[in-house]
Protein backbone atom coordinates (compact mmCIF):
# COMPACT_ATOMS: atom_id res chain seq x y z
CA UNK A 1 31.66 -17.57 52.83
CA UNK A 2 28.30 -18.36 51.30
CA UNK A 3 27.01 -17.81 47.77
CA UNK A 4 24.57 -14.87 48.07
CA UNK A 5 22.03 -13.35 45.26
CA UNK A 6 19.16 -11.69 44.89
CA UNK A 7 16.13 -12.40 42.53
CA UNK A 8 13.11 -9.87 42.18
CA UNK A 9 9.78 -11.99 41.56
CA UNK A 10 6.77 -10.16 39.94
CA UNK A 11 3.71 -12.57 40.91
CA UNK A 12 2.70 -14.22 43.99
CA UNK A 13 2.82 -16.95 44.13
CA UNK A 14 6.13 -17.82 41.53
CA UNK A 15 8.36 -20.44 40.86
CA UNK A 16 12.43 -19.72 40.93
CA UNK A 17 14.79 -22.46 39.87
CA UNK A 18 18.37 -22.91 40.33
CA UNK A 19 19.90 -24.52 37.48
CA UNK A 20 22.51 -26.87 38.04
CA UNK A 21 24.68 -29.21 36.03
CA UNK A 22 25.26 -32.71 36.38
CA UNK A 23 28.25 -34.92 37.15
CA UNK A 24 29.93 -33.37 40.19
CA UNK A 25 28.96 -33.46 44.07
CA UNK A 26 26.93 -31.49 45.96
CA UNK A 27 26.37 -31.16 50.02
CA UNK A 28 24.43 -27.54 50.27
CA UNK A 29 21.73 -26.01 52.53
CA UNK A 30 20.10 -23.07 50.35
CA UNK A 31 18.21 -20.36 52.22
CA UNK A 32 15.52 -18.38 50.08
CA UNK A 33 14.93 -15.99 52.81
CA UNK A 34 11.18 -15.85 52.83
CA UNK A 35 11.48 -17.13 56.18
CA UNK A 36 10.75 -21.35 54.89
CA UNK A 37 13.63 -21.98 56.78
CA UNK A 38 16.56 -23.66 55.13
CA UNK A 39 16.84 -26.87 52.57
CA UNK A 40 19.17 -29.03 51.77
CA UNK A 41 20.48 -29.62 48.25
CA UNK A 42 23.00 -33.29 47.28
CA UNK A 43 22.03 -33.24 43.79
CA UNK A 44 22.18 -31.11 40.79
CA UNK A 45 18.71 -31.96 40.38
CA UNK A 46 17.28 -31.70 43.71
CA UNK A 47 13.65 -30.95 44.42
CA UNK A 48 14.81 -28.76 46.79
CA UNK A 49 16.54 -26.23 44.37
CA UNK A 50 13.34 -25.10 42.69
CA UNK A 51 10.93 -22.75 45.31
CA UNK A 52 7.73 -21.16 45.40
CA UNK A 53 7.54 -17.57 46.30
CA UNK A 54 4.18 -16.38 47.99
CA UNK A 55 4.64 -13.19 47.71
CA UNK A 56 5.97 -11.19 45.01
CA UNK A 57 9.25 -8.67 45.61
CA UNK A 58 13.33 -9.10 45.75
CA UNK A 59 14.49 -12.02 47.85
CA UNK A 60 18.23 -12.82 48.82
CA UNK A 61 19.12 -16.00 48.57
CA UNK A 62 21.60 -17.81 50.35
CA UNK A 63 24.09 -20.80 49.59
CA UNK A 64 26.09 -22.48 52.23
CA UNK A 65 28.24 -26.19 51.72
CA UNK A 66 29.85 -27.28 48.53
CA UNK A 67 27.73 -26.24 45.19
CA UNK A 68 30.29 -26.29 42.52
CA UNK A 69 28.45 -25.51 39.60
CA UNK A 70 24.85 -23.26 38.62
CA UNK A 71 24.32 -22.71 35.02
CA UNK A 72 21.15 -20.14 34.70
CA UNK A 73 20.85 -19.87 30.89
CA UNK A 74 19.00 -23.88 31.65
CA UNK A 75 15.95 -21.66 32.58
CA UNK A 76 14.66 -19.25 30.46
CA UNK A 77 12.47 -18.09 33.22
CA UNK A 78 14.22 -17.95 36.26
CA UNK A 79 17.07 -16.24 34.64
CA UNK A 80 15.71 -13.13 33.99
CA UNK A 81 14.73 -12.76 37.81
CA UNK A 82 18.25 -12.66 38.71
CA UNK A 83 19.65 -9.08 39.38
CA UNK A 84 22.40 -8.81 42.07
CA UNK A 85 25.19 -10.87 43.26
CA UNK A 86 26.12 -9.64 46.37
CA UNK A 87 29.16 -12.43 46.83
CA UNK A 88 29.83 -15.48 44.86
CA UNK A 89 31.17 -17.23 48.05
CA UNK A 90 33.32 -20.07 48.32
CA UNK A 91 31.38 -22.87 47.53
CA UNK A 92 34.01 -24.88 45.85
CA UNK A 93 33.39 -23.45 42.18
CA UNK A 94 33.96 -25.57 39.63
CA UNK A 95 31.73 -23.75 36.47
CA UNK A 96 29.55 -20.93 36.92
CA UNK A 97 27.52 -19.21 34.40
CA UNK A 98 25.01 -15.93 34.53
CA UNK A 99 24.26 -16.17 30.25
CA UNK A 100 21.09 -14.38 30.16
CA UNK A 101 20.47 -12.63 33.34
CA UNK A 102 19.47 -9.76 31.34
CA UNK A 103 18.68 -7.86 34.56
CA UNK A 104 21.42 -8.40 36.37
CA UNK A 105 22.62 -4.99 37.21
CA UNK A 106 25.44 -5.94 40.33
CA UNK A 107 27.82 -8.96 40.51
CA UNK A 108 30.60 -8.80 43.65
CA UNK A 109 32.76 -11.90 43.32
CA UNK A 110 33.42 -11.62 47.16
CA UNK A 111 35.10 -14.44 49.05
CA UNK A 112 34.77 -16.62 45.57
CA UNK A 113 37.25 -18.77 45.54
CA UNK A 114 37.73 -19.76 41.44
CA UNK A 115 41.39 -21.59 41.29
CA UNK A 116 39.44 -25.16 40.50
CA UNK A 117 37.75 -23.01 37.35
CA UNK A 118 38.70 -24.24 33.82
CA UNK A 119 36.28 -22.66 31.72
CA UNK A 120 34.93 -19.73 31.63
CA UNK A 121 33.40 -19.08 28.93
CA UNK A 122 30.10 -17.53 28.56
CA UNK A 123 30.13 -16.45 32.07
CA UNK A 124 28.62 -13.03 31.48
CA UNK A 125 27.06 -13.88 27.92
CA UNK A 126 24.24 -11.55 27.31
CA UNK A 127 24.22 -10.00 30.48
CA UNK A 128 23.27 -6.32 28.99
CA UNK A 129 22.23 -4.77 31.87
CA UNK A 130 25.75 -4.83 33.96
CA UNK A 131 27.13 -1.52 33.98
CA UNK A 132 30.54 -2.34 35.75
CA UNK A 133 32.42 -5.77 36.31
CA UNK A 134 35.81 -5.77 39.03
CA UNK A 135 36.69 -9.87 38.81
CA UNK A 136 39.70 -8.19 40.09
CA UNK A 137 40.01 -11.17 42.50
CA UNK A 138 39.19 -13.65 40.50
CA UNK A 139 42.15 -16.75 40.52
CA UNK A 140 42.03 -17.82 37.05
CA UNK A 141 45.45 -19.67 36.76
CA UNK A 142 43.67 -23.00 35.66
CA UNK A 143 41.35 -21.25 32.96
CA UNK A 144 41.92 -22.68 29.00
CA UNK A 145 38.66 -21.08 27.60
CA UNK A 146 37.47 -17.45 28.28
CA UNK A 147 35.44 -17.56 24.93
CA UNK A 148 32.07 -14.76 24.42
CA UNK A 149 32.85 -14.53 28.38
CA UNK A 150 31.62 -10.91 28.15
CA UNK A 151 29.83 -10.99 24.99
CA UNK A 152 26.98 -8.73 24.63
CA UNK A 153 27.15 -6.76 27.01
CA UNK A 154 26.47 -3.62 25.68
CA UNK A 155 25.90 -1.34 29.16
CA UNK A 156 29.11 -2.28 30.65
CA UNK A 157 31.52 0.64 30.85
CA UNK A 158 34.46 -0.55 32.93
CA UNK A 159 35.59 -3.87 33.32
CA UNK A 160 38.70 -4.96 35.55
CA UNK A 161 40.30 -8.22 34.94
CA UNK A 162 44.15 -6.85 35.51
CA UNK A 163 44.82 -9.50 37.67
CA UNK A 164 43.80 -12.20 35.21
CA UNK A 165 46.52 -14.82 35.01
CA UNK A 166 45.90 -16.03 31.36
CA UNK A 167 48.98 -17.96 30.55
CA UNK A 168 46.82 -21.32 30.60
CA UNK A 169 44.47 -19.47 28.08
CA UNK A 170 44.01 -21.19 24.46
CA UNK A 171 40.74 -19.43 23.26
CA UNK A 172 39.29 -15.87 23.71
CA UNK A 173 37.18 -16.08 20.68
CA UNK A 174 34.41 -13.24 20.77
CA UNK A 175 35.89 -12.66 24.50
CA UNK A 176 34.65 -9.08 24.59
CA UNK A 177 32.45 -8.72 20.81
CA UNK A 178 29.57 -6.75 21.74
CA UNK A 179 30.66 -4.42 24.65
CA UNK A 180 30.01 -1.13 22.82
CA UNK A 181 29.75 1.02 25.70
CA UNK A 182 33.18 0.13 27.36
CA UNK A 183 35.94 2.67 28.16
CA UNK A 184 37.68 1.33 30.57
CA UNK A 185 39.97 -1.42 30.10
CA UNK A 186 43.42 -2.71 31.75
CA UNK A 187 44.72 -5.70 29.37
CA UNK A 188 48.07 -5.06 29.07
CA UNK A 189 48.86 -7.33 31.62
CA UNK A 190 47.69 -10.52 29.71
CA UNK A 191 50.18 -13.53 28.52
CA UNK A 192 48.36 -14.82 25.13
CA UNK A 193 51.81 -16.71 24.73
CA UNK A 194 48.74 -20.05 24.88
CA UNK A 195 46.28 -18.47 22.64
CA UNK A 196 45.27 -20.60 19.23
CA UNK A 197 41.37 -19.68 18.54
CA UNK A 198 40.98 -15.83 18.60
CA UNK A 199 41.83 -13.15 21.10
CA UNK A 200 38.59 -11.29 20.72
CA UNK A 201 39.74 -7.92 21.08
């Protein structure tokens, strides 16, 4: 199933970028869906990852192949354009970050398929305008590191990670420091039998 998200632009015409990190493969077409048709993407760098928007408005972007990793805190601006996920998709995950959307209001993990995921933290760092979070389906059996994953995140209210396998876990330092708002919360559930650094509670 394909990574899908959606981005609200404010000028015509603007620049998005897709940050990526180096080191793994990638063998993606990305669809912008401002009807350019779709480009290909076989480097965390490619050319083809940044776009021009003509006009201004919320576009849905779409994410097909293998695109293991997308960091958006590596762009200050593009970040901040970012405000639904409507499925993370199986893409063959390896990292994924959102630190910093600050106006990312919806995030469906979907189809995601995360068992290859070891670290997850900072995942949701900052993201202060997410209300609700089910990662309900996340697999995270191979994650060590779920450090400030949620960290200021003020807005969220309910949060579902009962199905979190955390026996791999060695560090939830700052996991959930900042989440002032939240009142629903299903942890009982969690093996910190691994934990050294902090459990952030």
């Amino acid at each position: 199933m394909s990574f899908i998200f959606k981005i609200t632009t404010t000028t015509s015409p603007q620049t998005f970028v897709i940050p990526c990190v180096a080191g793994v493969t990638f063998n993606a077409t990305v669809d912008y869906g401002d009807g350019t048709g779709s480009q290909t993407v076989t480097a965390y760098n490619d050319s083809n990852l940044t776009h021009s928007f003509a006009t201004a408005g919320q576009h849905t972007i779409t994410i097909d192949g293998t695109f293991p990793n997308v960091n958006f805190f590596n762009n200050a601006a593009s970040r901040v354009l970012v405000n639904e996920v409507v499925d993370l998709g199986d893409v063959g995950w390896l990292t994924f970050s959102f630190r910093g959307c600050t106006n990312l209001t919806a995030f469906n993990g979907g189809t995601a398929d995360t068992s290859s995921v070891n670290n997850m933290s900072i995942m949701f760092f900052s993201c202060n305008s997410l209300t609700s979070l089910d990662l309900s389906g996340f697999d995270t059996s191979s994650v060590t590191n779920m450090s400030y994953m949620f960290y200021a995140c003020p807005s969220l209210t309910s949060l579902n990670v009962s199905s979190f396998d955390t026996s791999s876990v060695t560090t939830m330092r700052s996991m959930l420091t900042g989440c002032s708002s939240l009142t629903n919360l299903d942890i009982k559930h969690f093996n910190v039998s691994s934990v050294t650094v902090g459990t952030g509670f």
